[in-house]
C-alpha atoms as a PDB file:
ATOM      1  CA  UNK A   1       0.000   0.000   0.000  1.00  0.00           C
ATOM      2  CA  UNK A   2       2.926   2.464   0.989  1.00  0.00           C
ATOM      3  CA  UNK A   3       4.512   1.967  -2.581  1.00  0.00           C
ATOM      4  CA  UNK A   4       1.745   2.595  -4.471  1.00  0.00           C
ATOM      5  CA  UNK A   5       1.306   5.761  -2.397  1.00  0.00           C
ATOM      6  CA  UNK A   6       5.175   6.619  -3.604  1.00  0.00           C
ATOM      7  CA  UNK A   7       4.453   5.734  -6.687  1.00  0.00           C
ATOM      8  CA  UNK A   8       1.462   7.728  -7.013  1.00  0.00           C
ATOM      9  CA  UNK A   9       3.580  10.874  -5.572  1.00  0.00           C
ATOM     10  CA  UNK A  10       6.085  10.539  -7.924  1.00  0.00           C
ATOM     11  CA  UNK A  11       3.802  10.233 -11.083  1.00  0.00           C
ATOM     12  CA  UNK A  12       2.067  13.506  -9.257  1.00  0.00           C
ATOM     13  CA  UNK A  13       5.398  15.436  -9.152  1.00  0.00           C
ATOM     14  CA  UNK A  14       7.021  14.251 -12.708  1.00  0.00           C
ATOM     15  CA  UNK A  15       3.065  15.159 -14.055  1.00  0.00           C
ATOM     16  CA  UNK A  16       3.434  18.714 -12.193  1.00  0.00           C
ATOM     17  CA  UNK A  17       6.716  19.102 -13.789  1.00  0.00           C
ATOM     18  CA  UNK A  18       5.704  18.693 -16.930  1.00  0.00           C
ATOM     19  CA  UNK A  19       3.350  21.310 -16.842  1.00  0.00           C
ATOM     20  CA  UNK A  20       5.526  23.670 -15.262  1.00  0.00           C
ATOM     21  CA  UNK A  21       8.156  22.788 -18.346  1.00  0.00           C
ATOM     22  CA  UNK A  22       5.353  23.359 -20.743  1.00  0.00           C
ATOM     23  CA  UNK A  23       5.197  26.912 -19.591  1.00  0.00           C
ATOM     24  CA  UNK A  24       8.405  27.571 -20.748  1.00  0.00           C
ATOM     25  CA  UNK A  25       7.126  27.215 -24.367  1.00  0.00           C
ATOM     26  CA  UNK A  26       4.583  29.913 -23.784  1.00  0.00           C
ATOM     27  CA  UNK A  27       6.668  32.206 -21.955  1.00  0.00           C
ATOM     28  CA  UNK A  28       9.189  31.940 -25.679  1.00  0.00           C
ATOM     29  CA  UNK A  29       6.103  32.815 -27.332  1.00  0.00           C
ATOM     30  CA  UNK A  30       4.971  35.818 -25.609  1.00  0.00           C
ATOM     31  CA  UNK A  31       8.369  37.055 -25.517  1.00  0.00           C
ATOM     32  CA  UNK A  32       8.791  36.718 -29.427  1.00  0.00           C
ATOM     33  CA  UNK A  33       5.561  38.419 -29.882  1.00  0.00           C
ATOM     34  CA  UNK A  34       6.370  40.794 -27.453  1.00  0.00           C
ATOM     35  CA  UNK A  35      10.122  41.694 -28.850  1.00  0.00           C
ATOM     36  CA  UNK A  36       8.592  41.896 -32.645  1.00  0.00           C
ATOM     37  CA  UNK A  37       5.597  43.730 -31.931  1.00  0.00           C
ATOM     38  CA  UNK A  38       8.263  45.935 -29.857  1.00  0.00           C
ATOM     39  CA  UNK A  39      10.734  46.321 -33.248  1.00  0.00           C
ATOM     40  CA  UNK A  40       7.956  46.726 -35.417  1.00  0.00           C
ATOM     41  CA  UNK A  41       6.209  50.027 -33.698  1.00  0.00           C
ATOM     42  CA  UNK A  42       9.914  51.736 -33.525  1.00  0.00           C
ATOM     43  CA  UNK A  43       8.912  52.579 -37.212  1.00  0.00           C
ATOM     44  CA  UNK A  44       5.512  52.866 -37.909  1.00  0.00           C
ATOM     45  CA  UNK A  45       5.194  53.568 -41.688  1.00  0.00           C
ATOM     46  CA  UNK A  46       2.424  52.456 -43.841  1.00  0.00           C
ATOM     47  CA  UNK A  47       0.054  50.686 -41.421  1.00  0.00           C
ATOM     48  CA  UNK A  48      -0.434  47.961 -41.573  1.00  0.00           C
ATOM     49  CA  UNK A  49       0.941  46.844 -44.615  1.00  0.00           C
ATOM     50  CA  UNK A  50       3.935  47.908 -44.176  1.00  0.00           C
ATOM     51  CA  UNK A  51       4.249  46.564 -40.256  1.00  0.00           C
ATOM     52  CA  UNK A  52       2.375  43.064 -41.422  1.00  0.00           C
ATOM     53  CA  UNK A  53       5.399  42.686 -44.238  1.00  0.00           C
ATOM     54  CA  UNK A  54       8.594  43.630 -41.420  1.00  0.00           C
ATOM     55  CA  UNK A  55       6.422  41.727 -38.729  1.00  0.00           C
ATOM     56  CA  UNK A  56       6.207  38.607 -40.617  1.00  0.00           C
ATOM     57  CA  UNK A  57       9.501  38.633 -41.665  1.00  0.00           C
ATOM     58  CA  UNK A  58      10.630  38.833 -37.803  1.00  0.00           C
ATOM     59  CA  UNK A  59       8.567  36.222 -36.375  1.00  0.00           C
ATOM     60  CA  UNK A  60       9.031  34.337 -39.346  1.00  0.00           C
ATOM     61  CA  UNK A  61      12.897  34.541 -38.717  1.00  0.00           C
ATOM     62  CA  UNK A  62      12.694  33.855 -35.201  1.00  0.00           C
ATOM     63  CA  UNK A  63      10.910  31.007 -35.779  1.00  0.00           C
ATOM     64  CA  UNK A  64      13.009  29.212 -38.704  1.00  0.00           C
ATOM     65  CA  UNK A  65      16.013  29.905 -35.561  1.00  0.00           C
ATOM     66  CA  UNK A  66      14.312  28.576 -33.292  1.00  0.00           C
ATOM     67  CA  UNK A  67      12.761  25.243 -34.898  1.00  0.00           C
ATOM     68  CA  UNK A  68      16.718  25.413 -36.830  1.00  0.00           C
ATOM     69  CA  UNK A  69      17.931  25.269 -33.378  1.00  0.00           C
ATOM     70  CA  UNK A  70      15.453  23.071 -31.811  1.00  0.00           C
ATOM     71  CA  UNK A  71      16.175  20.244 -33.930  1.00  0.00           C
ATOM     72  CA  UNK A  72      19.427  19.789 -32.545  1.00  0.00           C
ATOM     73  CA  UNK A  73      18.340  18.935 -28.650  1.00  0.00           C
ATOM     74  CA  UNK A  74      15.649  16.548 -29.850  1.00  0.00           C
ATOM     75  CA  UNK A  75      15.931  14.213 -26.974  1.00  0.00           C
ATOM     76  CA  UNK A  76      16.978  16.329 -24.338  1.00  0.00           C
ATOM     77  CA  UNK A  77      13.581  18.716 -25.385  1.00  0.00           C
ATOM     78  CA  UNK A  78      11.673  15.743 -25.052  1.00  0.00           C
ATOM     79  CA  UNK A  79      13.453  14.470 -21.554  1.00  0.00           C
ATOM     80  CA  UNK A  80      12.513  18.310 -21.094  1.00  0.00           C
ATOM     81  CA  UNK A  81       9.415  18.398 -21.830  1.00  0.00           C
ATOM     82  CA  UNK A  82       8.448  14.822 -20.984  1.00  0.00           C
ATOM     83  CA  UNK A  83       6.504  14.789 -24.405  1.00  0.00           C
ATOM     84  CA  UNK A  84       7.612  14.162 -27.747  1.00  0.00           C
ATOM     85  CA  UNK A  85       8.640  17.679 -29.369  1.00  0.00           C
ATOM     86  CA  UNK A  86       9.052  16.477 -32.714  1.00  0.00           C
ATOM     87  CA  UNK A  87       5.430  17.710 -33.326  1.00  0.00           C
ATOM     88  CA  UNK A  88       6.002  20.990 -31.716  1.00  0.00           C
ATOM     89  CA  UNK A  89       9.486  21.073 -33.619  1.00  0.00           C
ATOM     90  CA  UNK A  90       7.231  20.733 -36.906  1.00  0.00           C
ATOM     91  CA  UNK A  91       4.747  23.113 -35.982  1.00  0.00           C
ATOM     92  CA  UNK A  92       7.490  26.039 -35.658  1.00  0.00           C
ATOM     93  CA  UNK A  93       8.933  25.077 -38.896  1.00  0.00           C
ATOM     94  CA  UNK A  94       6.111  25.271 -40.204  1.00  0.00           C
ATOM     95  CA  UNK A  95       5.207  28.465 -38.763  1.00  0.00           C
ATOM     96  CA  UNK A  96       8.560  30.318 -40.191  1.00  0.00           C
ATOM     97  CA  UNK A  97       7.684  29.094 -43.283  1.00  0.00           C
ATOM     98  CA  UNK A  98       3.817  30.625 -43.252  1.00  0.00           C
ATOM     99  CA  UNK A  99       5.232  33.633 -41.868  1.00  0.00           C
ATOM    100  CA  UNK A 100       8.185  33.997 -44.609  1.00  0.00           C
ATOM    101  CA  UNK A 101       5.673  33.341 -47.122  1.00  0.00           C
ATOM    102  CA  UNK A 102       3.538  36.018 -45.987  1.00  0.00           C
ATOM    103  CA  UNK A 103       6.393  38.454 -45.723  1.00  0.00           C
ATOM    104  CA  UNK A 104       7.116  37.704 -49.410  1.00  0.00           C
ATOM    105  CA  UNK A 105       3.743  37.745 -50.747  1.00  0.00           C
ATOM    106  CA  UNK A 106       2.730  41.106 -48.985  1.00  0.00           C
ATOM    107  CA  UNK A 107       6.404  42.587 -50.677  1.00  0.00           C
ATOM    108  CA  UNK A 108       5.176  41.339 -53.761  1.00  0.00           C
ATOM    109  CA  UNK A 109       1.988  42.738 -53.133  1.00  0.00           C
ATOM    110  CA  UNK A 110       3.611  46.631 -51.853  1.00  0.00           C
ATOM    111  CA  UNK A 111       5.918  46.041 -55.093  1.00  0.00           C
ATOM    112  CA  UNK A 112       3.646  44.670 -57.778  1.00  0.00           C
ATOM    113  CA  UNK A 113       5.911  42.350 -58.545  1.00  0.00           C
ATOM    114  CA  UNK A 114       6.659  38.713 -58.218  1.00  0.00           C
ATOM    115  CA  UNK A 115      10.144  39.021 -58.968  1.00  0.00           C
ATOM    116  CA  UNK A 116      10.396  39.371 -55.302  1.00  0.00           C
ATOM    117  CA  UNK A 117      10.245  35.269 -55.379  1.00  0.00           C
ATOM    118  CA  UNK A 118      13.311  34.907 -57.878  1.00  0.00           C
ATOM    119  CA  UNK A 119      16.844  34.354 -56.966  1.00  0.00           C
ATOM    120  CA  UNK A 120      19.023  37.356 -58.277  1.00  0.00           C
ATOM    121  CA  UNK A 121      21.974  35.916 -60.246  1.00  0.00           C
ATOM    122  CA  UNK A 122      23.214  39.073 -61.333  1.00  0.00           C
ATOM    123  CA  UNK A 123      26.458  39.002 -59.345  1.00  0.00           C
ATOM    124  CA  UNK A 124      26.906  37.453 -55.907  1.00  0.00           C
ATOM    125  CA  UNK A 125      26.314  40.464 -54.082  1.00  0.00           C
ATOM    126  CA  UNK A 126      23.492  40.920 -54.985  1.00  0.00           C
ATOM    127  CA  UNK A 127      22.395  37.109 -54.155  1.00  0.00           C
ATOM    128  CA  UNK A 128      23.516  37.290 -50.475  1.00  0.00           C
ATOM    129  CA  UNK A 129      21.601  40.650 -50.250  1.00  0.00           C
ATOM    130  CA  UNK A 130      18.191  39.350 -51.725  1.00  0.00           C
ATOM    131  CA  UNK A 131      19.041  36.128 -50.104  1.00  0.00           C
ATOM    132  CA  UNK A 132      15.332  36.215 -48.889  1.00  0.00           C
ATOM    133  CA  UNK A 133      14.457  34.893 -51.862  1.00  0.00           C
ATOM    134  CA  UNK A 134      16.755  31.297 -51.981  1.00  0.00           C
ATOM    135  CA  UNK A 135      15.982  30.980 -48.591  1.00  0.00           C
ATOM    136  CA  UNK A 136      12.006  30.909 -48.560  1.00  0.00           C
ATOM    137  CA  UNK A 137      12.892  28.140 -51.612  1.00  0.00           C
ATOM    138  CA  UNK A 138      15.749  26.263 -49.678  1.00  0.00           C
ATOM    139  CA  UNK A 139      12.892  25.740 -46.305  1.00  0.00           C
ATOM    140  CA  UNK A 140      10.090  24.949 -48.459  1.00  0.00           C
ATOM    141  CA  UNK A 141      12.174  22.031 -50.137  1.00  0.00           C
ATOM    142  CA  UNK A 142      13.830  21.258 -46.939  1.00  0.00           C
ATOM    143  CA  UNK A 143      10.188  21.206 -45.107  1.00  0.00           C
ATOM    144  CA  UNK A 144       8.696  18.915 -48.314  1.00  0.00           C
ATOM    145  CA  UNK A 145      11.705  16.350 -47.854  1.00  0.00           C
ATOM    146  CA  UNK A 146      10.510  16.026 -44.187  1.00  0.00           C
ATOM    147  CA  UNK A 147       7.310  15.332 -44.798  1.00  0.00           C
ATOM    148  CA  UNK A 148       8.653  12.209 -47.561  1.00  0.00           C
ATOM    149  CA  UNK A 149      10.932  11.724 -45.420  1.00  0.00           C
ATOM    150  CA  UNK A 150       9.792   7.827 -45.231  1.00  0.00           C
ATOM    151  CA  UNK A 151       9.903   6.982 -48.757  1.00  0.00           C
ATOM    152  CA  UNK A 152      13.371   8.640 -49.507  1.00  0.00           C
ATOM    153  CA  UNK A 153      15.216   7.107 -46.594  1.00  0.00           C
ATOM    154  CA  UNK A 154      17.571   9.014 -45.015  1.00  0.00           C
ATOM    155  CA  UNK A 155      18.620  11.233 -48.204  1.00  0.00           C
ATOM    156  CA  UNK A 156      15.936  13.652 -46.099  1.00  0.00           C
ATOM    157  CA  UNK A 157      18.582  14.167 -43.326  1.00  0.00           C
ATOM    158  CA  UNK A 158      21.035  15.961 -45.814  1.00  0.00           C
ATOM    159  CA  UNK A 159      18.172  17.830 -47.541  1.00  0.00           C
ATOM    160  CA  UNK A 160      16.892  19.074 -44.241  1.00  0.00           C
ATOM    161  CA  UNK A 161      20.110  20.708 -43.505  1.00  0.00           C
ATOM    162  CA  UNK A 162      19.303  23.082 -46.431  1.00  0.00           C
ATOM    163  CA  UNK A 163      17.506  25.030 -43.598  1.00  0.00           C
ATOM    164  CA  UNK A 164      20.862  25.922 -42.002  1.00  0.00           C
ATOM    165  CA  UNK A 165      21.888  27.562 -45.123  1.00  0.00           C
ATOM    166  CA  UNK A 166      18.437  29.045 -45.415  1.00  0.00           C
ATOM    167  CA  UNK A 167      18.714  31.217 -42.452  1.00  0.00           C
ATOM    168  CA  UNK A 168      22.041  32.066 -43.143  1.00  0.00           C
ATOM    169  CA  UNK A 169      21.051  33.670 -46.396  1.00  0.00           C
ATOM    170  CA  UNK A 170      17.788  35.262 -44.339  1.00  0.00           C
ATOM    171  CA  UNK A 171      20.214  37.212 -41.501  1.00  0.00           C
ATOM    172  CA  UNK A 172      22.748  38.564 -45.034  1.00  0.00           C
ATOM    173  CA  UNK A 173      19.276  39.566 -46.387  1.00  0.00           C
ATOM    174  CA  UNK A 174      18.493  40.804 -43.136  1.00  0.00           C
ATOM    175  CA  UNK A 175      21.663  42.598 -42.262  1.00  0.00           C
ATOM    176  CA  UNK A 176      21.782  43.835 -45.923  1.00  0.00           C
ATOM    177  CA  UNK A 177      18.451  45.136 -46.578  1.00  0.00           C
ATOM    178  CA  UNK A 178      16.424  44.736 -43.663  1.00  0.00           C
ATOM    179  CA  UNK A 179      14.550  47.558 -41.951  1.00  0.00           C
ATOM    180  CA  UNK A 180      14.668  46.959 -38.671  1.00  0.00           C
ATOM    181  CA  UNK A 181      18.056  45.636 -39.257  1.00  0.00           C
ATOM    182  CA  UNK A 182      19.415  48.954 -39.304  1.00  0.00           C
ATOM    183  CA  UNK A 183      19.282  49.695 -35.610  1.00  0.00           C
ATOM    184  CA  UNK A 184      23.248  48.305 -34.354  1.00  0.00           C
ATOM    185  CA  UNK A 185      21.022  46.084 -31.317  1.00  0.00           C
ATOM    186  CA  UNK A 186      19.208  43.973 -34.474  1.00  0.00           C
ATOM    187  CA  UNK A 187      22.532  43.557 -35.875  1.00  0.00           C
ATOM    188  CA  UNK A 188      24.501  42.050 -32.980  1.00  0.00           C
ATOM    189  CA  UNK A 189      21.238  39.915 -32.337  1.00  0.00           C
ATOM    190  CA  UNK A 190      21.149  38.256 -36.029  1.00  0.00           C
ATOM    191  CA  UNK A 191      25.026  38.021 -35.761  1.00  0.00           C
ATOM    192  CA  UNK A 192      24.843  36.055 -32.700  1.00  0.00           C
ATOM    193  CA  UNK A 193      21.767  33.931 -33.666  1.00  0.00           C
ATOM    194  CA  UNK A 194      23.418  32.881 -36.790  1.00  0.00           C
ATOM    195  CA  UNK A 195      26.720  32.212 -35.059  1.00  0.00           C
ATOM    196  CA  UNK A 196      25.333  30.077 -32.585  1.00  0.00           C
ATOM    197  CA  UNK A 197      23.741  27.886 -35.313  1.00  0.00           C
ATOM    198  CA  UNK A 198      26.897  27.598 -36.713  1.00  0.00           C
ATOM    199  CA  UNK A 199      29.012  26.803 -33.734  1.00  0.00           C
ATOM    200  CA  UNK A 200      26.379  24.187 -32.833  1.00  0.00           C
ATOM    201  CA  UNK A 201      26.118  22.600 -36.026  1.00  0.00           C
ATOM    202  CA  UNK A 202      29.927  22.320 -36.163  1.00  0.00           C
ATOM    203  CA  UNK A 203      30.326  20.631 -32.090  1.00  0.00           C
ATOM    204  CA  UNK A 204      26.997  18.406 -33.364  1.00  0.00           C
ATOM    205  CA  UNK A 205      28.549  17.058 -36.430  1.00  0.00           C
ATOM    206  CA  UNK A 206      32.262  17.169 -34.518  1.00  0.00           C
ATOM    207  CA  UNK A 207      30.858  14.868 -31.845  1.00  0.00           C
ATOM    208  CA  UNK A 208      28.516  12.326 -33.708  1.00  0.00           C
ATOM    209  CA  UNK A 209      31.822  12.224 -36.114  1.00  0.00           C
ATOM    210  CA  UNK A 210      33.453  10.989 -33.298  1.00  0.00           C
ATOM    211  CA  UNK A 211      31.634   8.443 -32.082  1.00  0.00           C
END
């Protein structure tokens, strides 16, 4: 009788934990709304089709970081989280995506043009600074492969990675022509965010090369 009472305490305080993780995930997403809402008002021009094209391209920037990121700490998210968090992972994804889309389309829309979608192959400079463009390609592709994932074996792994490069063409875009990139704070934040990718991605590989 005593262990089941221990038993039942313990399934009470891993359950309560749980919960209290899951906050965490809320308190990221009230923050992100809260910090791009924030960046977004600094320069009210055009409302709100201006704001909806700069806000979508933050969030959806954020969120192609954060799901980027995410996908690293799989199973300690889910030893986290006590859930899996490939679903959530998915969801975030596919969030960035939506919200690059959106950025794009409402740009095409302010423009009146869909050349906003192409690549620029002009010179290389100009790439990396449209690199908005090959990057909303490179995570649709990249999110596609995941979802065949099953019927092309693991050829979706190194196809998935294309989201790495993806958001290091988004922060040049960003850093290059990017409104609210302009402010010195924005650019020390998309330096560091795309560093850390990097230096992750490098001790990730370094250690399951090692192995």
């Amino acid at each position: 009788m005593r262990l089941c009472s221990y038993g039942t305490l313990i399934y009470e305080y891993l359950y309560s934990m749980k919960a209290r993780n899951t906050w965490v995930l809320v308190f990221i997403g009230i923050v992100a709304l809260f910090l791009v809402g924030l960046v977004v008002s600094l320069d009210i021009y055009d409302f709100p089709r201006y704001s909806i094209i700069r806000g979508a391209a933050l969030f959806g920037y954020l969120a192609v970081f954060l799901a980027s990121l995410s996908s690293f700490f799989m199973r300690e998210l889910t030893r986290f989280f006590g859930r899996p968090f490939i679903k959530l992972h998915h969801i975030i994804a596919v969030t960035g995506l939506v919200m690059l889309a959106a950025h794009a389309l409402f740009n095409a829309w302010y423009s009146e043009t869909l050349g906003v979608f192409i690549p620029r192959f002009d010179s290389l400079l100009h790439f990396f600074e449209h690199g908005g463009r090959p990057a909303l390609w490179l995570i649709l592709i990249a999110s596609l492969m995941a979802l065949l994932r099953t019927s092309i074996g693991d050829y979706w792994r190194l196809i998935h990675r294309l989201n790495y490069v993806a958001f290091l063409l988004a922060t040049f875009h960003a850093l290059s022509l990017g409104t609210d990139f302009r402010y010195l704070g924005m650019k020390i934040i998309a330096t560091i965010m795309a560093a850390v990718l990097v230096v992750v991605y490098v001790l990730k590989r370094t250690h399951l090369t090692a192995k």
